[in-house]
C-alpha atoms as a PDB file:
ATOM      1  CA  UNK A   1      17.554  72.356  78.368  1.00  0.00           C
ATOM      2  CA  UNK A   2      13.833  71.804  77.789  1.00  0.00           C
ATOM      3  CA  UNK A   3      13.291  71.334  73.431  1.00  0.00           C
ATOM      4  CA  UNK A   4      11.684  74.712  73.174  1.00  0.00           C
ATOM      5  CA  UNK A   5      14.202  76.236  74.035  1.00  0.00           C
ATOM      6  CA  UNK A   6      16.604  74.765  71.463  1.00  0.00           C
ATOM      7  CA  UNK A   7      15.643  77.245  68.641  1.00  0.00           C
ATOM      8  CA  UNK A   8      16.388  80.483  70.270  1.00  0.00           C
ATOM      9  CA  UNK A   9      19.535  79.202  71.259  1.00  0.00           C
ATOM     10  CA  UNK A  10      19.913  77.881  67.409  1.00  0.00           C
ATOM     11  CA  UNK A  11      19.234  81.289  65.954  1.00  0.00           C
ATOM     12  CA  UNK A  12      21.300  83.355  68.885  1.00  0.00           C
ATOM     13  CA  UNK A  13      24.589  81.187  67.737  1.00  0.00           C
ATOM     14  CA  UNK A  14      23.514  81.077  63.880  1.00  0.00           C
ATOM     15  CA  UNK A  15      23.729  77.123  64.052  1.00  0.00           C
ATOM     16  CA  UNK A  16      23.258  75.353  60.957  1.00  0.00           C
ATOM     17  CA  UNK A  17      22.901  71.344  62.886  1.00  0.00           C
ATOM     18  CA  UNK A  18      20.238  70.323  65.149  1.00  0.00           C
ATOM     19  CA  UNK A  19      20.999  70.338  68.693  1.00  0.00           C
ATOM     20  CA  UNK A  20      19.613  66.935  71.037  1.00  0.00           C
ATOM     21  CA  UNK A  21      17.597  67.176  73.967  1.00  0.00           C
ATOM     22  CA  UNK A  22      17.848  65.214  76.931  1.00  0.00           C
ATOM     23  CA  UNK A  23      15.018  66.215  79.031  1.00  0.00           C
ATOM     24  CA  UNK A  24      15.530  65.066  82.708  1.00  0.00           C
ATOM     25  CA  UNK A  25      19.003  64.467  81.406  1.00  0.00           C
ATOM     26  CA  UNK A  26      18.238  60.556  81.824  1.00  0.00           C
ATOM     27  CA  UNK A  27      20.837  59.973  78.928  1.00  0.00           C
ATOM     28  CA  UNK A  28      23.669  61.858  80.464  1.00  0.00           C
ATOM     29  CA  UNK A  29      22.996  60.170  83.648  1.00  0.00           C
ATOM     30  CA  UNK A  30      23.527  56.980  81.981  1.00  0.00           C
ATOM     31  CA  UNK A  31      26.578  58.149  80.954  1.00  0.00           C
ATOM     32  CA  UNK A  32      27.846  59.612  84.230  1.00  0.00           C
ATOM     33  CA  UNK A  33      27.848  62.954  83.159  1.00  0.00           C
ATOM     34  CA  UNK A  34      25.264  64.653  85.401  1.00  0.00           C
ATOM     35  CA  UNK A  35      26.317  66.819  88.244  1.00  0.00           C
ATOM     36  CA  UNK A  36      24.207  68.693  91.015  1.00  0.00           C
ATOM     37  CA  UNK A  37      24.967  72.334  92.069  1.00  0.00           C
ATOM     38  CA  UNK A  38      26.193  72.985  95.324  1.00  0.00           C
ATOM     39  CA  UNK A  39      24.110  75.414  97.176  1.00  0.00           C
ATOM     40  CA  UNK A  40      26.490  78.451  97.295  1.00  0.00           C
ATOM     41  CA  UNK A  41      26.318  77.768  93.375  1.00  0.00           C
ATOM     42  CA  UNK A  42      22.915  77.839  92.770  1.00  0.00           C
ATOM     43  CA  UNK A  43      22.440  81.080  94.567  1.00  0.00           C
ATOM     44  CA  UNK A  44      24.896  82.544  92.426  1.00  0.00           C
ATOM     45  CA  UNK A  45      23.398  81.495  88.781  1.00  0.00           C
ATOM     46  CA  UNK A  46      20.086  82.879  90.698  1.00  0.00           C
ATOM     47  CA  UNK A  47      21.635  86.315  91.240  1.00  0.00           C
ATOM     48  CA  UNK A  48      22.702  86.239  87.599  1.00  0.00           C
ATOM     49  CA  UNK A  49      19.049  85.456  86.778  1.00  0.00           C
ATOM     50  CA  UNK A  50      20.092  82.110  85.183  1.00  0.00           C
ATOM     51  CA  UNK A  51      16.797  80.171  85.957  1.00  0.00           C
ATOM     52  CA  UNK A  52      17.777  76.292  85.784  1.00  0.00           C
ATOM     53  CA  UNK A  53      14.409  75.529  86.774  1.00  0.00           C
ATOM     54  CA  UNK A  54      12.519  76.645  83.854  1.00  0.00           C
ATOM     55  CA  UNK A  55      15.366  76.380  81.646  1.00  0.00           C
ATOM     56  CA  UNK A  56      15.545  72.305  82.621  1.00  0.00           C
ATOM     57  CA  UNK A  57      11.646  71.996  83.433  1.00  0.00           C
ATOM     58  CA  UNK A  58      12.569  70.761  87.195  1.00  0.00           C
ATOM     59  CA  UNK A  59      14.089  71.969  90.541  1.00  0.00           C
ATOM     60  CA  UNK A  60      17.512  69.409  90.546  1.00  0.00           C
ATOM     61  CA  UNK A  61      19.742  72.260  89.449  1.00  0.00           C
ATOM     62  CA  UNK A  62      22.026  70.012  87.659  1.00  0.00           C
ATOM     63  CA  UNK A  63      24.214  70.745  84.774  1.00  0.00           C
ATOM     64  CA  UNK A  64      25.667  67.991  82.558  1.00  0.00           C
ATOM     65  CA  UNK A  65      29.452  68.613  82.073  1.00  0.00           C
ATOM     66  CA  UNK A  66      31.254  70.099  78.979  1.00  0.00           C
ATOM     67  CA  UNK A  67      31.432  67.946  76.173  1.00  0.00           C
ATOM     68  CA  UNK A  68      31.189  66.776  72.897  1.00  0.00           C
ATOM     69  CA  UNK A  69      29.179  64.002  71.045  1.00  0.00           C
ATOM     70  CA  UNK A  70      29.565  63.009  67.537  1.00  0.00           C
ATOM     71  CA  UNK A  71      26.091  61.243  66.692  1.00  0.00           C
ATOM     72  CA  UNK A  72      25.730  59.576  63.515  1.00  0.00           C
ATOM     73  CA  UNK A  73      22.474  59.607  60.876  1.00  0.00           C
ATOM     74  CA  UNK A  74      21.707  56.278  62.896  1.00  0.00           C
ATOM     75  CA  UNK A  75      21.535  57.826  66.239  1.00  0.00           C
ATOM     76  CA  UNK A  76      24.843  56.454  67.533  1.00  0.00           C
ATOM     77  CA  UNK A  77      27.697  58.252  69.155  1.00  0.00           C
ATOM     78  CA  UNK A  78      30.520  57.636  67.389  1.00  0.00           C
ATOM     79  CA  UNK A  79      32.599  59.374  69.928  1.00  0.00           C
ATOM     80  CA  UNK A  80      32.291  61.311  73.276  1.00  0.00           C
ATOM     81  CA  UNK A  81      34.467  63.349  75.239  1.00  0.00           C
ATOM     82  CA  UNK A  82      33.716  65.317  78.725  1.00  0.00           C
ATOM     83  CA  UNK A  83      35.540  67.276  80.591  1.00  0.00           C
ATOM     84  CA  UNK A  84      35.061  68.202  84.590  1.00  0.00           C
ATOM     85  CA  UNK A  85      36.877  71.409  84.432  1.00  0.00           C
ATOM     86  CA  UNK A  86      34.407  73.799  82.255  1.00  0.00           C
ATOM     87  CA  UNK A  87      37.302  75.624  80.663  1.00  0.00           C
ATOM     88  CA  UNK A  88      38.130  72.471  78.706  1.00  0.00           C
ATOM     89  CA  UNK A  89      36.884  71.926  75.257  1.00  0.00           C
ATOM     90  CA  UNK A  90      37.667  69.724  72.827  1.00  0.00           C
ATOM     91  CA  UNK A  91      39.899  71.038  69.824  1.00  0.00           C
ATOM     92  CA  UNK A  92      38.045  72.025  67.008  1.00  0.00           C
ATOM     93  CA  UNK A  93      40.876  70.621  65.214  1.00  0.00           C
ATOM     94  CA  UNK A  94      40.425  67.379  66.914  1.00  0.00           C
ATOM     95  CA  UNK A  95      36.706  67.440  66.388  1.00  0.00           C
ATOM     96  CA  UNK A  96      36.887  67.643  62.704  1.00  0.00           C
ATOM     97  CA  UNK A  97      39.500  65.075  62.775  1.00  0.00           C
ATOM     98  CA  UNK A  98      37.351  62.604  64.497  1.00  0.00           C
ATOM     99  CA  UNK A  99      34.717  63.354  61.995  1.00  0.00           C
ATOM    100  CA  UNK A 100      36.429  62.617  59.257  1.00  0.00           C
ATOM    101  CA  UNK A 101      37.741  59.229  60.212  1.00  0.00           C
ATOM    102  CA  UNK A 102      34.335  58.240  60.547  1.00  0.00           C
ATOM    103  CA  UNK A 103      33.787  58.831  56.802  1.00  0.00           C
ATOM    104  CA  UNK A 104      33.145  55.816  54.899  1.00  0.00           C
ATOM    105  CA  UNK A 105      36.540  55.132  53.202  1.00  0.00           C
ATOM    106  CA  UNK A 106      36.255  54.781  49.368  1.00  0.00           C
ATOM    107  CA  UNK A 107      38.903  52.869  46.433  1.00  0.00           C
ATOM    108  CA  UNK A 108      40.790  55.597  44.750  1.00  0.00           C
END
C-alpha cells in the first residue's frame, strides 16, 4: 500500500504504532514474500471494487503474504514470520512473547 494511504487505515483500526511502507514492495521481494494474482483472482478483487492498482501505485496486482515483523528502534527485524495460507496468523500470544524476549535483560 502506497504511504498515503497508511493513515486512513491507522484511524479505521484505531492503531496506536506506525505502520511501514514498502512501495513497489522491493523489500518483501527481497525477502521472498511477494506473490502475483492469478487472473481469475484479480477479476474477482475487481468485482469487489478492491482497486490494487491505486491502492499499490502500479498494475502488478501482487499481494505480499500474511505476516508479521517485529522491527526494532534501529530499523532491524528482530523476527519475521509469513504464512502462505491467509487464514494463518501468528498468535498474539506468541507475538508478545517474542517481544518481550527482545527486552534488554536487567540485574535484579
Amino acid at each position: 500500500m502506497l504511504p498515503k494511504y497508511s493513515g486512513s487505515l491507522i484511524n479505521k483500526l484505531g492503531l496506536t504504532y506506525p505502520l511501514l511502507s514498502d512501495p513497489g514492495y522491493s523489500y518483501l521481494e527481497q525477502l521472498g514474500v511477494v506473490f502475483s494474482l492469478p487472473e481469475d483472482l484479480i477479476g474477482i478483487y475487481r468485482d469487489l471494487g478492491t482497486d490494487l492498482e491505486r491502492f499499490n501505485g502500479d498494475d502488478r496486482w501482487r499481494l505480499p503474504l500474511v505476516g508479521r515483523m517485529i522491527v526494532d528502534s534501529d530499523g532491524i527485524v528482530r523476527d519475521a514470520r509469513f504464512f502462505a495460507d491467509h487464514t494463518e496468523r501468528a498468535e498474539p500470544a506468541e507475538t508478545l512473547a517474542r517481544l518481550v524476549s527482545l527486552l534488554p535483560r536487567t540485574s535484579p
